[in-house]
Protein backbone atom coordinates (compact mmCIF):
# COMPACT_ATOMS: atom_id res chain seq x y z
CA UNK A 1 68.27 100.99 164.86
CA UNK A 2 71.94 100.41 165.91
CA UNK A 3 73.69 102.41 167.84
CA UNK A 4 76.91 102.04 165.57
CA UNK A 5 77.94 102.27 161.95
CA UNK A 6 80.45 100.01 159.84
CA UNK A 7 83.69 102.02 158.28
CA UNK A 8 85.74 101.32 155.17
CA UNK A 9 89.36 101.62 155.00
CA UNK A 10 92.28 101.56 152.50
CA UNK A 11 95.10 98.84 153.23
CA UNK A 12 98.25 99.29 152.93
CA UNK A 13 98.47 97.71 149.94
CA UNK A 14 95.46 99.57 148.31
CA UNK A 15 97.80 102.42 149.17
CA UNK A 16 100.80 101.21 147.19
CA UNK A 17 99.03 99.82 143.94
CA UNK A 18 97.44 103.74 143.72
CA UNK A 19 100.61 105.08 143.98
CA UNK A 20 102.45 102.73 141.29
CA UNK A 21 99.25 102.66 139.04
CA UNK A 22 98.96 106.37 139.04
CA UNK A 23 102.58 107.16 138.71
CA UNK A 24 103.08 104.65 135.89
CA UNK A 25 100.30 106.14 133.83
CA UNK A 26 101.47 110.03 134.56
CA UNK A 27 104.88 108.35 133.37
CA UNK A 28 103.18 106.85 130.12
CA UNK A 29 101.79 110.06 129.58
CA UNK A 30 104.97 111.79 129.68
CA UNK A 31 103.77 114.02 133.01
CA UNK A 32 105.34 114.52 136.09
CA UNK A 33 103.55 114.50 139.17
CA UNK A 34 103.10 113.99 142.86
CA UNK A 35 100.74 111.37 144.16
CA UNK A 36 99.06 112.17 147.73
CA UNK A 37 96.60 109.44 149.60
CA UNK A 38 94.74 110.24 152.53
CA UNK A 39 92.73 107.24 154.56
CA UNK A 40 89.34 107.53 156.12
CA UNK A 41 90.45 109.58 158.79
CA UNK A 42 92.10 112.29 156.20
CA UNK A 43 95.95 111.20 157.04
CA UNK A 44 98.35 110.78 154.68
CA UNK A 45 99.53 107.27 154.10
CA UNK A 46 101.28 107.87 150.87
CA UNK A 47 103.21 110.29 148.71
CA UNK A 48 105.14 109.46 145.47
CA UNK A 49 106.78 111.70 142.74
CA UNK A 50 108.24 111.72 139.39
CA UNK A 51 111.91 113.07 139.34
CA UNK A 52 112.23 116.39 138.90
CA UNK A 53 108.93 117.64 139.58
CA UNK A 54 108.69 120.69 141.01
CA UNK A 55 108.25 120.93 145.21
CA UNK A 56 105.36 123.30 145.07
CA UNK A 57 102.72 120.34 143.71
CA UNK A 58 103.35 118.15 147.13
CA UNK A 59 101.27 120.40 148.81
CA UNK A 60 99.06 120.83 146.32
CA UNK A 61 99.02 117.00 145.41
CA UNK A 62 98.28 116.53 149.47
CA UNK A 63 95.55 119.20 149.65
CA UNK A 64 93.28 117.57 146.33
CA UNK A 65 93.59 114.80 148.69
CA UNK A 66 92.35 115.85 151.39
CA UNK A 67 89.89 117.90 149.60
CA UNK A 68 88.21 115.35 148.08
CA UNK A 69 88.33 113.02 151.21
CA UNK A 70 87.04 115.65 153.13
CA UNK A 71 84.26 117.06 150.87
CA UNK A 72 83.18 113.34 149.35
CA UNK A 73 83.23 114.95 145.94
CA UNK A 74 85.64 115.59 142.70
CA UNK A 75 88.03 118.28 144.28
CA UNK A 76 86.81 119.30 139.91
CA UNK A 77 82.97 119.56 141.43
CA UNK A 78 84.38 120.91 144.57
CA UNK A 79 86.19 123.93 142.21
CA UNK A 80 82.99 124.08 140.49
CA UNK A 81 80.92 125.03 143.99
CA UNK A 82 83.35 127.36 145.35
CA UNK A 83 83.43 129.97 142.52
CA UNK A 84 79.78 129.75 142.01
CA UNK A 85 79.51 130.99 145.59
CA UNK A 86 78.86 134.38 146.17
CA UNK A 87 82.22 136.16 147.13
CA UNK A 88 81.57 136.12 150.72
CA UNK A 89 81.50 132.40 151.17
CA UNK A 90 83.70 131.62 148.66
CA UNK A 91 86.40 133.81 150.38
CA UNK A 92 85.59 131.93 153.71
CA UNK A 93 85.84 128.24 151.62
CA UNK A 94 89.07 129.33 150.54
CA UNK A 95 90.48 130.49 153.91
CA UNK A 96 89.87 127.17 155.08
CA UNK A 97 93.43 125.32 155.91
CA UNK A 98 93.97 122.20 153.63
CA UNK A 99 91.46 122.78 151.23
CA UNK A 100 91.84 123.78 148.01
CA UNK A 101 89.54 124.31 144.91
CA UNK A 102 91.58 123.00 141.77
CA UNK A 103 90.98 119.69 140.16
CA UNK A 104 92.88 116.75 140.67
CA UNK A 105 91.54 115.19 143.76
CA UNK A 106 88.97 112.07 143.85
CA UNK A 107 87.33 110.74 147.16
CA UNK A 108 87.70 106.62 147.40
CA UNK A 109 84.06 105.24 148.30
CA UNK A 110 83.42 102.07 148.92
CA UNK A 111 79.35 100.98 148.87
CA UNK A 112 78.93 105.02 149.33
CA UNK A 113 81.02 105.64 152.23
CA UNK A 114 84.26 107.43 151.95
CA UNK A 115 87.72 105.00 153.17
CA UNK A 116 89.79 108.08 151.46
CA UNK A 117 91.20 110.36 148.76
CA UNK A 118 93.70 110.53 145.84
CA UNK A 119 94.92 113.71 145.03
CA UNK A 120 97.47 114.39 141.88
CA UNK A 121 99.16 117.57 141.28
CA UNK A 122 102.18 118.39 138.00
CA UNK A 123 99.71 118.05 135.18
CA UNK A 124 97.10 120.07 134.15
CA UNK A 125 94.11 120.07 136.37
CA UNK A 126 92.22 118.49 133.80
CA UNK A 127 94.81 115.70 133.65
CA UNK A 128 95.50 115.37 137.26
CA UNK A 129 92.02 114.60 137.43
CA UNK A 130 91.78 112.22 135.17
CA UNK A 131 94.68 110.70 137.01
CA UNK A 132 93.24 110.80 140.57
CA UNK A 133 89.97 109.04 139.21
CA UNK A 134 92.23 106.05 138.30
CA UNK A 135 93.43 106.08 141.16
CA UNK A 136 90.31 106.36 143.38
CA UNK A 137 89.25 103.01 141.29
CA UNK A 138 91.73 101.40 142.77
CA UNK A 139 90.75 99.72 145.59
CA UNK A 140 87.65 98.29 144.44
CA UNK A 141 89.85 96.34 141.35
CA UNK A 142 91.73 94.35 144.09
């Protein structure tokens, strides 16, 4: 027994290959979207948008991030949970600042341990989570 555990982390340029990866497929898909990532610690580190998308889906983009960092699951699994809750905890789930239960948000974990999240918000859910799963691949493809 140790008294100490080892951590994962994105690097920097983890962070920008998501971000151009992600965007350039949304763009190939003909969506527009924001791209959030958080690091191990739940931070944002980076934020990237199509033209012309529409200011509400930062937020939203930064909250699947930090959703899916913060519950280690599919913020689509985490949406999943939440409404098959009875109504008293899903109200309290919901009242909870920076959490949100919408797909589009995929934790990045490395040998099982989270180093972050990818959240993607424009799209449908569906498609924004299709498009933070590429991204959450990322890092491991470097």
């Amino acid at each position: 027994m140790t008294g100490y555990t080892t951590a994962f982390r994105i690097t920097g340029a983890a962070v920008k290959a998501i971000l151009d990866r992600v965007h350039d497929q949304a763009t190939a898909e003909g969506r527009r979207v924001y791209v959030a990532v958080v690091d191990h610690t739940g931070q944002l580190v980076g934020l990237l948008a199509h033209d012309l998308t529409p200011p509400i889906c930062r937020q939203i983009a930064e909250d699947k991030a930090y959703t899916a960092f913060a519950t280690r699951a599919k913020t689509s699994a985490w949406k999943d949970f939440v409404y098959s809750a009875p109504i008293e905890e899903r109200e309290l789930m919901l009242s909870r600042p920076r959490y949100i239960a919408a797909a589009g948000g995929s934790p990045i974990l490395i040998e099982g341990e989270i180093a972050g999240g990818v959240g993607v918000s424009g799209a449908s859910q569906e498609a924004d989570q299709l498009l933070a799963d590429l991204g959450a691949r990322i890092p491991m493809e470097l």
